[in-house]
C-alpha atoms as a PDB file:
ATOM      1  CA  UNK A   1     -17.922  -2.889  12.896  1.00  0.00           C
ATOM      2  CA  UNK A   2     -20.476  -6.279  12.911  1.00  0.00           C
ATOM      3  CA  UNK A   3     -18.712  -9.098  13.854  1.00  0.00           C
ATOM      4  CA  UNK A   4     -20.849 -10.906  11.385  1.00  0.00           C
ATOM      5  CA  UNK A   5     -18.518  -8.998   8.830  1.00  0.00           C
ATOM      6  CA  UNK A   6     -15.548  -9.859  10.413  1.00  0.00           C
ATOM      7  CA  UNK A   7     -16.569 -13.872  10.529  1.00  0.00           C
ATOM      8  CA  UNK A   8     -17.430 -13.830   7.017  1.00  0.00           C
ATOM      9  CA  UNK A   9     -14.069 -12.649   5.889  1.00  0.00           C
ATOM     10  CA  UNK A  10     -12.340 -14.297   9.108  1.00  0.00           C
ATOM     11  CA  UNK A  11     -14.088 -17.317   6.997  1.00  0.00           C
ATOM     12  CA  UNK A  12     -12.911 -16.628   3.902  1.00  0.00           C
ATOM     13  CA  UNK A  13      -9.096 -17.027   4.874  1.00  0.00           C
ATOM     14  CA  UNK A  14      -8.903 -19.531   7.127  1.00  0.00           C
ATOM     15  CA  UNK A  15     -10.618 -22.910   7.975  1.00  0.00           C
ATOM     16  CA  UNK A  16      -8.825 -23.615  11.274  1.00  0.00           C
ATOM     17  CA  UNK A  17     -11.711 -22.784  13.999  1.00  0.00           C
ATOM     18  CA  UNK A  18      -8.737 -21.546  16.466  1.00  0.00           C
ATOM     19  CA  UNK A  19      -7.323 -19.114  14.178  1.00  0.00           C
ATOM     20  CA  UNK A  20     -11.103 -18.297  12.914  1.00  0.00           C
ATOM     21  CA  UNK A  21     -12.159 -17.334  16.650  1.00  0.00           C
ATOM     22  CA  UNK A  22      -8.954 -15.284  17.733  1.00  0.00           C
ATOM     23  CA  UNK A  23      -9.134 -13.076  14.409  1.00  0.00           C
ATOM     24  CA  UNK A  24     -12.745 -12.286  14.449  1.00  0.00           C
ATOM     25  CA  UNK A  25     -12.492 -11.830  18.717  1.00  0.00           C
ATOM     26  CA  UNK A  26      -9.229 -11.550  20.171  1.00  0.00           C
ATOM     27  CA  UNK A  27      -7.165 -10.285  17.584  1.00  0.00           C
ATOM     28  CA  UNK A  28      -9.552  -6.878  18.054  1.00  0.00           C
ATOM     29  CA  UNK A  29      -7.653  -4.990  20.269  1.00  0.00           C
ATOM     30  CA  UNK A  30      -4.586  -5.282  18.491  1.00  0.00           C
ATOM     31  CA  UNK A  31      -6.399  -4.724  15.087  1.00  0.00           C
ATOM     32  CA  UNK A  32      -8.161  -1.542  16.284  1.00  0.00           C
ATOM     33  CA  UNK A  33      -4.533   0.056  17.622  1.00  0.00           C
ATOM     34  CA  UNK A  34      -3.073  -0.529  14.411  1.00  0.00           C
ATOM     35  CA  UNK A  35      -6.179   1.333  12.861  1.00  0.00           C
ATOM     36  CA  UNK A  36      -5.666   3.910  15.321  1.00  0.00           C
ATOM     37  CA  UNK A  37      -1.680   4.310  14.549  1.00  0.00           C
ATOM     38  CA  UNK A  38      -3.012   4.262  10.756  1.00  0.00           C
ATOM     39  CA  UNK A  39      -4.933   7.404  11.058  1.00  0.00           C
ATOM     40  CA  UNK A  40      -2.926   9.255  13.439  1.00  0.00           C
ATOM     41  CA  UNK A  41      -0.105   8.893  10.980  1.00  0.00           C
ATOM     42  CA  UNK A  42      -2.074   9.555   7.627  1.00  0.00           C
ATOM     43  CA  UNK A  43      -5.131  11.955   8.303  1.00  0.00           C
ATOM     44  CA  UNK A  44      -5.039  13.417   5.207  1.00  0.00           C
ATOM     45  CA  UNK A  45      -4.414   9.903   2.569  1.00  0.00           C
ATOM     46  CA  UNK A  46      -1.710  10.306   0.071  1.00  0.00           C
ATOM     47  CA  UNK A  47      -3.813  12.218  -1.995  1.00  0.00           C
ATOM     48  CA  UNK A  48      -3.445  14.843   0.142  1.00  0.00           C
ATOM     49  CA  UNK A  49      -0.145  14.969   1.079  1.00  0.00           C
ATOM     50  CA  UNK A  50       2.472  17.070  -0.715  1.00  0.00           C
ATOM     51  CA  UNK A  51       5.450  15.271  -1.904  1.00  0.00           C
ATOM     52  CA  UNK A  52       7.326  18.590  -0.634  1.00  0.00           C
ATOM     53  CA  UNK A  53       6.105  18.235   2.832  1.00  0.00           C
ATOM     54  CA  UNK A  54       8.979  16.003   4.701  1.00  0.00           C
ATOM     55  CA  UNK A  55       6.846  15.972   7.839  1.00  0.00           C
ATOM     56  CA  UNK A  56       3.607  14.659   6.109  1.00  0.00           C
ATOM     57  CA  UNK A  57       5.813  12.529   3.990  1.00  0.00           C
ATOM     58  CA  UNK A  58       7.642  10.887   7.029  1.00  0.00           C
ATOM     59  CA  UNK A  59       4.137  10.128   8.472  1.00  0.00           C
ATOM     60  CA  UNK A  60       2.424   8.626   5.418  1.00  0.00           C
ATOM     61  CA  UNK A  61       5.410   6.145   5.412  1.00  0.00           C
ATOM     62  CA  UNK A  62       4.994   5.239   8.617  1.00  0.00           C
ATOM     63  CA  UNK A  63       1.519   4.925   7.996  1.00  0.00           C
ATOM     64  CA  UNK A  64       2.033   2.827   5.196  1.00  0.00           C
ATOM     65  CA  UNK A  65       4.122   0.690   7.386  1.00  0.00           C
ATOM     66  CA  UNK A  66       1.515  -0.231   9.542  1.00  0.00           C
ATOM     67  CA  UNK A  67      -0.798  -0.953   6.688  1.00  0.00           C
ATOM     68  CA  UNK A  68       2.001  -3.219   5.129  1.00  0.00           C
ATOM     69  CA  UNK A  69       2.593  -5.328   8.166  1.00  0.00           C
ATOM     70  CA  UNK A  70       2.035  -9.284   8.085  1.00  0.00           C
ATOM     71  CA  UNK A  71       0.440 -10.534  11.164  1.00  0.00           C
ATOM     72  CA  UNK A  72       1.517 -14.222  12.272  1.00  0.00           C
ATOM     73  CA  UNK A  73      -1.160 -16.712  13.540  1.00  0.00           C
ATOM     74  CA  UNK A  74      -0.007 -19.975  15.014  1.00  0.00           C
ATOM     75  CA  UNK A  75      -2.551 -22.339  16.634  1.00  0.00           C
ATOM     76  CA  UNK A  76      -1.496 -24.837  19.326  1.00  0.00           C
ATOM     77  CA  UNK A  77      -2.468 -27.955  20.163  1.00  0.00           C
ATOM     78  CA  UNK A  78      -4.162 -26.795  23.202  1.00  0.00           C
ATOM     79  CA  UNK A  79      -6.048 -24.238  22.047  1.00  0.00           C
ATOM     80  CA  UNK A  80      -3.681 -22.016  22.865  1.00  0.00           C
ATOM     81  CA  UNK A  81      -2.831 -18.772  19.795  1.00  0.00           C
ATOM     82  CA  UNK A  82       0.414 -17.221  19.457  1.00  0.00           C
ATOM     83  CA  UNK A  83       0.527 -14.159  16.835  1.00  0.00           C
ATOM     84  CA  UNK A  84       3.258 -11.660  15.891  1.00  0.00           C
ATOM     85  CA  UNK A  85       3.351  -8.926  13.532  1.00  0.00           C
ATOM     86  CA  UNK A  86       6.190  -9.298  10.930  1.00  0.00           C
ATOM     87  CA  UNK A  87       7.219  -7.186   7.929  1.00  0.00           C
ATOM     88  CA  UNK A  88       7.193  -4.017   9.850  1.00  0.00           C
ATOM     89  CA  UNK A  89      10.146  -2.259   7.365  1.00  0.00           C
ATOM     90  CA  UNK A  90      10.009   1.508   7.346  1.00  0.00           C
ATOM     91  CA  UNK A  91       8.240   2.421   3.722  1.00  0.00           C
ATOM     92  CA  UNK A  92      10.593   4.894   2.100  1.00  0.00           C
ATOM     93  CA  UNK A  93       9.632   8.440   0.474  1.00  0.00           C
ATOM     94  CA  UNK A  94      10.376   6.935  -3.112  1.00  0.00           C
ATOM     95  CA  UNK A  95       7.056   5.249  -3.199  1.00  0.00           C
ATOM     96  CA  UNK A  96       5.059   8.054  -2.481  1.00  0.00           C
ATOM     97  CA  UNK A  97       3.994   8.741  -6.119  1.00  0.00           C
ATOM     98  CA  UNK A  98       3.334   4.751  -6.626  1.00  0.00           C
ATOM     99  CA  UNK A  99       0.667   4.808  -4.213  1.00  0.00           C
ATOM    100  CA  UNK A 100      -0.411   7.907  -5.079  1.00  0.00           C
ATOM    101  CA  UNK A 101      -0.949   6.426  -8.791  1.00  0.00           C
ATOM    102  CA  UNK A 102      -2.835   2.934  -7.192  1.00  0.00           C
ATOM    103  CA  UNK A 103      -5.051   5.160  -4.838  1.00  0.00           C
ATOM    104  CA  UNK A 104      -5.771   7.591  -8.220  1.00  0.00           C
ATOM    105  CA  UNK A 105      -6.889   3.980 -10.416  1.00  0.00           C
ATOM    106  CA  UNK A 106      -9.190   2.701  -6.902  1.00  0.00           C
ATOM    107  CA  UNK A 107     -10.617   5.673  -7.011  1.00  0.00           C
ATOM    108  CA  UNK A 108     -11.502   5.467 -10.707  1.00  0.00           C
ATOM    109  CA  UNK A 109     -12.293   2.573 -10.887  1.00  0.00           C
ATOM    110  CA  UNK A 110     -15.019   2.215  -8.154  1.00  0.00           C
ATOM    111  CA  UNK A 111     -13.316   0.083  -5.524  1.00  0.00           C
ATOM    112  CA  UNK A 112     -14.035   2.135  -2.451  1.00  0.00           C
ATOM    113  CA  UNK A 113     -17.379   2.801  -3.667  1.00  0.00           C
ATOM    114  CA  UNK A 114     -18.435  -1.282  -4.819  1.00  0.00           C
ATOM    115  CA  UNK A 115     -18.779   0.197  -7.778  1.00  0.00           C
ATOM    116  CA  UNK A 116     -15.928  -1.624 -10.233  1.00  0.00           C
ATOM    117  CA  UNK A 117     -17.004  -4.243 -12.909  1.00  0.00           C
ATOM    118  CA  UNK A 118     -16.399  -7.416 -10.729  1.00  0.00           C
ATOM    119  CA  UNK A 119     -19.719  -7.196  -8.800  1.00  0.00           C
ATOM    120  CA  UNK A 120     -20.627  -6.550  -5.163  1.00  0.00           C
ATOM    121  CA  UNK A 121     -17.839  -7.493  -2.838  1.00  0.00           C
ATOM    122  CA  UNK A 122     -19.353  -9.606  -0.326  1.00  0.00           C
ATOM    123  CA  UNK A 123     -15.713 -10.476   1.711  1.00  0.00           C
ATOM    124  CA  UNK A 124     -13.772  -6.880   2.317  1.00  0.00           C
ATOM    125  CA  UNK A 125     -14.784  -5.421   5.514  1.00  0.00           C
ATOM    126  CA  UNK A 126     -14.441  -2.392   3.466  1.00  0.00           C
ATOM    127  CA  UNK A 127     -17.586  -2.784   0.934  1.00  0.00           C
ATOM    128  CA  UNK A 128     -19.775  -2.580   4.234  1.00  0.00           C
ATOM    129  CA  UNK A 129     -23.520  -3.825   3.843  1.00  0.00           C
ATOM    130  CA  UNK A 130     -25.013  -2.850   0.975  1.00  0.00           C
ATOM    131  CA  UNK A 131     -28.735  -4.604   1.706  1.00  0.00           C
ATOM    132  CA  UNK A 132     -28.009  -7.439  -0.481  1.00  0.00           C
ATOM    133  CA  UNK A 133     -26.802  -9.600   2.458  1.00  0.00           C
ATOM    134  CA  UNK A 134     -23.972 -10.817   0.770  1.00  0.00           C
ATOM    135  CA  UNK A 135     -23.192 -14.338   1.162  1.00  0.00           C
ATOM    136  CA  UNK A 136     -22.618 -16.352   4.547  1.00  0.00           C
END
């Protein structure tokens, strides 16, 4: 992770320089558990989970959960940052072969890869550096 890539899309949502400097720094830590929590809960993506496996099931929702979440930013006056995490309800098994479906089309389509008809992403974290430098 370059923290250049995290400004750049830190930049893209937000103007506010408070907000700007606790996502791309201080925000981390909380960022990176969430990531962690993620993956412990969905090692396999829901392409590889069987819809007859409760346990794996259970987890990907969970998983899904965490991915879900909204976090809260509010700047103070004083510099100060207050953030929460909201809209942490408990994905249900019923969905399972919805995201299954939308991770099939990504997949497809080239989105993970950079590869779909809209160009090189130059704001997701996820297209990475591709040598073109993107835009700053």
């Amino acid at each position: 992770e370059r923290v250049e890539d995290r400004r750049r899309a830190v930049e893209a949502i937000t103007g506010e320089e408070t907000a700007r400097r606790y996502l791309v720094e201080d925000a981390q830590t909380l960022l990176r558990t969430l990531r962690r929590w993620q993956a412990a809960f969905d090692a396999r993506g829901v392409l590889g989970v069987s819809e007859d496996d409760g346990a794996a099931v259970g987890d990907l929702c969970r998983a899904m959960t965490l991915r879900d979440c909204t976090l809260f930013v509010r700047c103070g006056g004083d510099g100060g940052v207050e953030a929460r995490l909201g809209d942490l309800d408990l994905k249900t098994s019923e969905r399972v072969g919805k995201w299954r479906a939308v991770e099939e089309r990504l997949g497809r389509e080239g989105w993970y890869l950079g590869e779909g008809s809209g160009g090189e992403e130059t704001v997701c974290l996820l297209s990475g550096d591709r040598g073109g430098g993107g835009s700053s």
